[in-house]
Protein backbone atom coordinates (compact mmCIF):
# COMPACT_ATOMS: atom_id res chain seq x y z
CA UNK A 1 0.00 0.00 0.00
CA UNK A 2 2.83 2.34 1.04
CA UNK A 3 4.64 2.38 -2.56
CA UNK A 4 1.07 2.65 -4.87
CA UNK A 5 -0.84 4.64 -2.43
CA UNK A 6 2.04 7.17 -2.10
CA UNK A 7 2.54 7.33 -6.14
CA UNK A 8 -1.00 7.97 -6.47
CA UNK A 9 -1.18 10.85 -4.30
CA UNK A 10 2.18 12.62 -4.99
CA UNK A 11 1.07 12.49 -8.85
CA UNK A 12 -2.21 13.61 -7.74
CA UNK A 13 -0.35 16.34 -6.23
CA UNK A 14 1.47 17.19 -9.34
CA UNK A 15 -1.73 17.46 -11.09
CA UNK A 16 -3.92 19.42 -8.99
CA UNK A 17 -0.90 21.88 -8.63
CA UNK A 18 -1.65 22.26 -12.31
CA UNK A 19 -5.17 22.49 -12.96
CA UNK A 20 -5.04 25.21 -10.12
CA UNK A 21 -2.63 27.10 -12.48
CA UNK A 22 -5.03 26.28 -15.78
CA UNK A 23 -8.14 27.55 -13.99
CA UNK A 24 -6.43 30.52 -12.48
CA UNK A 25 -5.07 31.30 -15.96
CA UNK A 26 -8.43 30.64 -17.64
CA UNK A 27 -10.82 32.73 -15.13
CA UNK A 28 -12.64 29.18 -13.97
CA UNK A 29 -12.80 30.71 -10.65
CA UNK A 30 -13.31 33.25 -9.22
CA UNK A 31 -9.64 35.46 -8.68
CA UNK A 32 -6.43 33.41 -9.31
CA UNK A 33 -5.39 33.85 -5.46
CA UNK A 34 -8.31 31.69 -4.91
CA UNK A 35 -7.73 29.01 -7.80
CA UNK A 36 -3.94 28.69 -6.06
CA UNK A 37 -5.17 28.83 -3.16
CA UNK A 38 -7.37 26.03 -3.68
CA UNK A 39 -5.22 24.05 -5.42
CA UNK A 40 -2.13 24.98 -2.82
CA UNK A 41 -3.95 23.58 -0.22
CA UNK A 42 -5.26 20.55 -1.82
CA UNK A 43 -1.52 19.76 -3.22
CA UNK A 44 0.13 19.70 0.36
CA UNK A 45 -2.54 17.91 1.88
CA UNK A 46 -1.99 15.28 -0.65
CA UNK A 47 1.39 15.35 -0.14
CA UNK A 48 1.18 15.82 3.86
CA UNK A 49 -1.12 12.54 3.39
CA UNK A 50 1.60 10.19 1.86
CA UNK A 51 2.71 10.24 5.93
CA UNK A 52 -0.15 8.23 6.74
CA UNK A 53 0.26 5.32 4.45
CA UNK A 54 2.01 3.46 7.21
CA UNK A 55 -0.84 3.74 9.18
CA UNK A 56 -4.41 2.53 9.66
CA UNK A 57 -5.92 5.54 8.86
CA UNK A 58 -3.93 6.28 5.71
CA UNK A 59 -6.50 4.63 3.34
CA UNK A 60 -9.33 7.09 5.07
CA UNK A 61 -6.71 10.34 4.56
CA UNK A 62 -7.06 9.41 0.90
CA UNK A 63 -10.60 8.83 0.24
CA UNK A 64 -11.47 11.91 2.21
CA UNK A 65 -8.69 14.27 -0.19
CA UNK A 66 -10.03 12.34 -3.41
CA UNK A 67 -13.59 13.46 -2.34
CA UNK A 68 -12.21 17.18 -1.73
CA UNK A 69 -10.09 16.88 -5.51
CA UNK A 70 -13.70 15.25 -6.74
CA UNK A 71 -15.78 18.51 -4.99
CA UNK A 72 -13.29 21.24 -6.61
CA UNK A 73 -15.11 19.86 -9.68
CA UNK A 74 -18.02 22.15 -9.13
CA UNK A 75 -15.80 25.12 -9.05
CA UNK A 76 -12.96 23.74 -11.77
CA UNK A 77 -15.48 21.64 -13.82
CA UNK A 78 -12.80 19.46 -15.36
CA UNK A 79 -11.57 18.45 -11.75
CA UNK A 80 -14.47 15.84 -12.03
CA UNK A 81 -12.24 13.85 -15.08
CA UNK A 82 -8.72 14.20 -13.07
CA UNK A 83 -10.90 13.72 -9.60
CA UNK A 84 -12.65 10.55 -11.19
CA UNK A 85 -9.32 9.18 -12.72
CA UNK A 86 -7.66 9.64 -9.04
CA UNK A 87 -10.30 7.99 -7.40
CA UNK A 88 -9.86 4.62 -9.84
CA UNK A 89 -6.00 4.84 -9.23
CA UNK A 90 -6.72 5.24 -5.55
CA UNK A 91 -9.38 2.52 -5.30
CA UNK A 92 -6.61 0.02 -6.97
CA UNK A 93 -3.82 1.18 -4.99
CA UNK A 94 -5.80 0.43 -2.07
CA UNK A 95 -7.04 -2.91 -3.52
CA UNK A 96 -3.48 -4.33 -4.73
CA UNK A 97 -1.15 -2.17 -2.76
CA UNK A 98 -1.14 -4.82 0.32
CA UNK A 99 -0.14 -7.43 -1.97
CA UNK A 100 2.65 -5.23 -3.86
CA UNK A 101 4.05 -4.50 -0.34
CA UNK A 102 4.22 -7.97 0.62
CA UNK A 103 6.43 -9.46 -2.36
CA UNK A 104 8.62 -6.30 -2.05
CA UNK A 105 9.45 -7.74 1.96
CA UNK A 106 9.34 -10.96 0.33
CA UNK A 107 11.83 -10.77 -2.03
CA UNK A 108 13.92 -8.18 0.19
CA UNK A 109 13.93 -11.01 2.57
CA UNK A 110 15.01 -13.76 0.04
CA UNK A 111 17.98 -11.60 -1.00
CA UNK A 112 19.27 -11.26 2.40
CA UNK A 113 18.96 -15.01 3.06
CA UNK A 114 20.74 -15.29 -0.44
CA UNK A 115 23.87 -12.62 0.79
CA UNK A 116 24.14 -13.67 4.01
């Protein structure tokens, strides 16, 4: 969960960073302080949330910012496409990240039995 979950949402950052700058450049809200505000925020909570993968409450951290990336989409209407795309990416980083994590300690451990 830790490696997918935390590619998910740093890219997510990456991308919200961006639309902020499209819609402030574009008028698709109202001001640009607001649009980078917006966007700002939503970018360092993403990235504040890769912290929490370790922990129980990670997966929760993540499907509460892809709601908030999802509700910009009424301000920034094309935040519902990149919101909706997230959310897929998120749902099977969730799903198969466990299982990812799992062969990565597995075959970290066999190549420790194998050097030492």
């Amino acid at each position: 969960m830790r490696v997918l979950g935390s590619t998910v949402l740093i890219s997510e950052a990456i991308i919200v960073m961006l639309a902020a700058l499209v819609a402030a450049g574009t008028g698709a809200v109202d001001g640009m302080g607001t649009s980078l505000a917006i966007g700002g925020v939503l970018a360092l909570l993403l990235i504040a949330a890769v912290g929490t993968m370790g922990r129980r409450y990670g997966v929760i951290v993540g499907w509460v910012l892809q709601a908030l990336v999802l509700a910009w989409g009424f301000w920034v209407p094309s935040m519902w496409v990149v919101g909706g795309v997230f959310a897929v990416l998120w749902f099977l980083a969730v799903r198969n990240g466990a299982r990812v994590d799992a062969l990565r300690a597995r075959r970290a451990a066999e190549e420790d039995e194998q050097g030492g």
